[in-house]
C-alpha atoms as a PDB file:
ATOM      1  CA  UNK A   1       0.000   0.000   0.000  1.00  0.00           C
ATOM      2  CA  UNK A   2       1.642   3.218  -1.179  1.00  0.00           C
ATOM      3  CA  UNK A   3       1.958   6.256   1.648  1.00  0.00           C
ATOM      4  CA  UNK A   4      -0.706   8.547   1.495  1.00  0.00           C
ATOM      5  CA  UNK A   5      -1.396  12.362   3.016  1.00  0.00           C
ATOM      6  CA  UNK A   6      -5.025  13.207   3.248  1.00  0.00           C
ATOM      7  CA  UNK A   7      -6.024  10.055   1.314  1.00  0.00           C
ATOM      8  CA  UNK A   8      -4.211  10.656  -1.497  1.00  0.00           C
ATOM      9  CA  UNK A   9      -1.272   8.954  -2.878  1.00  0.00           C
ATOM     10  CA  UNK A  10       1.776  10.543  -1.543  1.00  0.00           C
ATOM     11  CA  UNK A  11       3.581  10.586  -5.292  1.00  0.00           C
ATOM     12  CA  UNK A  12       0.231  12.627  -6.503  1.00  0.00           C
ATOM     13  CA  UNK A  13       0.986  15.401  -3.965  1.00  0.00           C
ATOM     14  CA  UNK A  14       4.277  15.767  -4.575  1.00  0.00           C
ATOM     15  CA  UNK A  15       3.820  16.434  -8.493  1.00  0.00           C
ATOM     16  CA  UNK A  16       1.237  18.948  -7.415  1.00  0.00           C
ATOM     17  CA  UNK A  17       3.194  20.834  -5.955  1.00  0.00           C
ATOM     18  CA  UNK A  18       6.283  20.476  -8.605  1.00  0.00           C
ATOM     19  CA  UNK A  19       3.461  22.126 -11.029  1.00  0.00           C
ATOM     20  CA  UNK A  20       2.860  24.779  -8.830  1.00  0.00           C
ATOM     21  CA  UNK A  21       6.485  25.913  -8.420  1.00  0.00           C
ATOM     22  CA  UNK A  22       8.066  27.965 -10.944  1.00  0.00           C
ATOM     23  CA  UNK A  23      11.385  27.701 -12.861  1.00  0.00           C
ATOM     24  CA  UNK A  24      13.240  30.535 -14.628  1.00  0.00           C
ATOM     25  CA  UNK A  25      16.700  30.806 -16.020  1.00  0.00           C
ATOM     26  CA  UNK A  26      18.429  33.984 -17.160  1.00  0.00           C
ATOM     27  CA  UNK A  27      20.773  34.828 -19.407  1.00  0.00           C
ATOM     28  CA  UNK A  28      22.478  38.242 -19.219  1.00  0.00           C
ATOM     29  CA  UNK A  29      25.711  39.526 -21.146  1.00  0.00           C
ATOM     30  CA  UNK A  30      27.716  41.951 -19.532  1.00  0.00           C
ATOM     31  CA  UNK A  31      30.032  44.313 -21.687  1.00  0.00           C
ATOM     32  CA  UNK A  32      33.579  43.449 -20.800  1.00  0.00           C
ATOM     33  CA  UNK A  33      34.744  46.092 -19.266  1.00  0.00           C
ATOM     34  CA  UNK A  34      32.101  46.331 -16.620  1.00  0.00           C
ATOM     35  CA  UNK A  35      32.373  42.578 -15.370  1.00  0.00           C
ATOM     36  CA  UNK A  36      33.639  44.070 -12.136  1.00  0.00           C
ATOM     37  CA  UNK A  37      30.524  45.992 -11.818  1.00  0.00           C
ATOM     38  CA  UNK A  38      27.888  43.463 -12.933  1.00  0.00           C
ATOM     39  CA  UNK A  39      29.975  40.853 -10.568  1.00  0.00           C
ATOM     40  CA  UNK A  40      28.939  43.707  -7.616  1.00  0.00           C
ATOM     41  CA  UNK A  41      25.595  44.188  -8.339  1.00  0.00           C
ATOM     42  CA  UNK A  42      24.624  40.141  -9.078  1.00  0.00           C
ATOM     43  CA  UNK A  43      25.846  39.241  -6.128  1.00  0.00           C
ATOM     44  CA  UNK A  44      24.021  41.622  -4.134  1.00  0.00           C
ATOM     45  CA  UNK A  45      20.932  40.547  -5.924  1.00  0.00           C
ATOM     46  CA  UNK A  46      21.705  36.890  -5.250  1.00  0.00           C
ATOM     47  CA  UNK A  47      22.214  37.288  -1.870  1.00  0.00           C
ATOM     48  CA  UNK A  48      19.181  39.037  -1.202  1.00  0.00           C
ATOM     49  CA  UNK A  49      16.979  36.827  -3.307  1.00  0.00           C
ATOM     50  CA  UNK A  50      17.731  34.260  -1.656  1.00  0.00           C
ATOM     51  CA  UNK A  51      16.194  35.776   2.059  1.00  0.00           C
ATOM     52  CA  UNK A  52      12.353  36.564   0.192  1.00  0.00           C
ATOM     53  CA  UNK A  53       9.848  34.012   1.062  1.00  0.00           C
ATOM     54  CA  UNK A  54       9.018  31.393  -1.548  1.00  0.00           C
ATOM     55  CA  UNK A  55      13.004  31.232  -3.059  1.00  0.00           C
ATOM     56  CA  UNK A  56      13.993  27.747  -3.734  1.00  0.00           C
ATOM     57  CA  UNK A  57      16.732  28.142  -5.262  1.00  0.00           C
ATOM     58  CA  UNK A  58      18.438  31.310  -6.903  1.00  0.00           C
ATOM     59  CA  UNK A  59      21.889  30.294  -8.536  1.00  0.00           C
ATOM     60  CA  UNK A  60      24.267  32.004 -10.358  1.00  0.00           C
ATOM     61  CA  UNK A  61      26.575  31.109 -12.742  1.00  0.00           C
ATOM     62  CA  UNK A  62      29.246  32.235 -15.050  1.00  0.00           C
ATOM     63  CA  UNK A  63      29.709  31.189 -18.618  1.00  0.00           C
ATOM     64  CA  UNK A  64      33.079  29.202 -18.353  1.00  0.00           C
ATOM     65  CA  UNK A  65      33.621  30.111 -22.514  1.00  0.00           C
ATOM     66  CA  UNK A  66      31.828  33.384 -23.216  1.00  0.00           C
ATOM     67  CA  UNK A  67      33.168  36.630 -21.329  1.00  0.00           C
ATOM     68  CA  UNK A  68      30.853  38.238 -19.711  1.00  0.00           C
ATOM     69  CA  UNK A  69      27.868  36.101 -19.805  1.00  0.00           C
ATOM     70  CA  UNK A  70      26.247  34.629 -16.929  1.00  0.00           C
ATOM     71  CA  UNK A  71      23.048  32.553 -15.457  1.00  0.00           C
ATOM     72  CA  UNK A  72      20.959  32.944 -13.026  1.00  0.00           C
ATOM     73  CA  UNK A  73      19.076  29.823 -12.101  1.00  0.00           C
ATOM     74  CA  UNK A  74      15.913  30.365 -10.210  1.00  0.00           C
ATOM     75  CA  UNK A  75      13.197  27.902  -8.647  1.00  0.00           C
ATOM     76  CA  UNK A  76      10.387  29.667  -6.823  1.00  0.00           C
ATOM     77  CA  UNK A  77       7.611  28.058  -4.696  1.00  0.00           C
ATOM     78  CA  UNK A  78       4.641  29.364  -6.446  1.00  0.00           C
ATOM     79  CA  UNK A  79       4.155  31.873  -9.883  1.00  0.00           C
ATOM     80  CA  UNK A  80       2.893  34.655  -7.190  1.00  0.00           C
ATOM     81  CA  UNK A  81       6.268  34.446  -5.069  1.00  0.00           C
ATOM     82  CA  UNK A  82       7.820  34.919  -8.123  1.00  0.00           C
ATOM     83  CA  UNK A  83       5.478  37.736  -8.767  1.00  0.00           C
ATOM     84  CA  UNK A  84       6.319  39.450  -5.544  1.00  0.00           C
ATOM     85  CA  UNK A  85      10.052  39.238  -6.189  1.00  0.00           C
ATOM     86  CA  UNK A  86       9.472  40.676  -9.378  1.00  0.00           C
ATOM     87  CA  UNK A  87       8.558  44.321  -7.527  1.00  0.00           C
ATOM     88  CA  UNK A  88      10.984  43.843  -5.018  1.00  0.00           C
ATOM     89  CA  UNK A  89      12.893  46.687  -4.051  1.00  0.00           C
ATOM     90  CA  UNK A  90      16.368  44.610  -4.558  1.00  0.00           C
ATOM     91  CA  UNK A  91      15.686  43.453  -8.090  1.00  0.00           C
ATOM     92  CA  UNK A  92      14.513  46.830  -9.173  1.00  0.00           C
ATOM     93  CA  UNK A  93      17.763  48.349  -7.804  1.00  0.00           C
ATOM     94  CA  UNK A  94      19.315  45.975  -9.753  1.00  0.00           C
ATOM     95  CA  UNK A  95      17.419  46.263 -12.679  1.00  0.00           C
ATOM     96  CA  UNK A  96      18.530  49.976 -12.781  1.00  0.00           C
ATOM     97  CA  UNK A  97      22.197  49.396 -12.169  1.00  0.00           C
ATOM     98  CA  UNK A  98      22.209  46.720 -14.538  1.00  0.00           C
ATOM     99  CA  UNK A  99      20.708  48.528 -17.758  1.00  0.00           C
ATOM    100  CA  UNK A 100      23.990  50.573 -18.914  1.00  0.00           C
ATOM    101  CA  UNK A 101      26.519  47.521 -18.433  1.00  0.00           C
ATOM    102  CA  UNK A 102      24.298  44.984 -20.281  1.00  0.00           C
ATOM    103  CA  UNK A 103      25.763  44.296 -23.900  1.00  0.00           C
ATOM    104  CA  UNK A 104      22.112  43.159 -24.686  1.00  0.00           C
ATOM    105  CA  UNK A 105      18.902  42.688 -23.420  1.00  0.00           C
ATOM    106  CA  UNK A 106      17.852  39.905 -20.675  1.00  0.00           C
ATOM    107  CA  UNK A 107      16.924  36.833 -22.106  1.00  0.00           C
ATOM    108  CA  UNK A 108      14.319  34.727 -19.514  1.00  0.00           C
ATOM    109  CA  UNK A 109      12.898  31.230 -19.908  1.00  0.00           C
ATOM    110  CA  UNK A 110      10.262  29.908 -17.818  1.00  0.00           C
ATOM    111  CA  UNK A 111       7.843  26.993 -16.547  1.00  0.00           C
ATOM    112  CA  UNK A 112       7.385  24.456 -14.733  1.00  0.00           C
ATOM    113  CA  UNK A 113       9.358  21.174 -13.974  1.00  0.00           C
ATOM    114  CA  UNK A 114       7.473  18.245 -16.125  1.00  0.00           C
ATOM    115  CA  UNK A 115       9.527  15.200 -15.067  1.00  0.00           C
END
């Protein structure tokens, strides 16, 4: 008999709530001779990401062949936490320290985990 939580199977709940977390990954190119700068100002934002309710997991990472370019890996409980971080304070400081050392624009994927 599989483990159940409020009469339901146990595997059912946890796939619910897979769907109901969102996923996003980033892509943002830095102009070279700002990396210092954008290094600053990520980390910031990383750091305090990672303290808002309803962050999962908020990762960055640096593009080991392109100069410049980096990831940010994100995981967020529900759509509306992401929401919320979306007007927070910290990203739109970021946002606005961001926009004159960014070779191009922001690229974001999203959705939710599947498998």
């Amino acid at each position: 008999m599989p483990d159940t939580v409020q009469g339901l199977p146990f595997c059912l709940l946890l796939c619910a709530d897979l769907k109901n977390e969102r996923t996003l990954y980033c892509c943002l190119r830095f102009r070279e001779n700002y990396l210092m700068d954008a290094v600053e100002i990520l980390n910031k934002l990383v750091y305090e990401t990672r303290k808002e309710e309803g962050c999962l997991q908020y990762d960055l990472v640096e593009d080991t062949d392109k100069k410049g370019v980096f990831f940010i890996a994100e995981l967020w409980r529900s759509a509306e936490h992401h929401r919320q971080h979306n007007v927070s304070e910290h990203l739109l400081e970021f946002r606005r320290l961001a926009a004159p050392l960014l070779e191009d624009a922001v690229q974001v994927y999203s959705g939710y985990k599947t498998f």
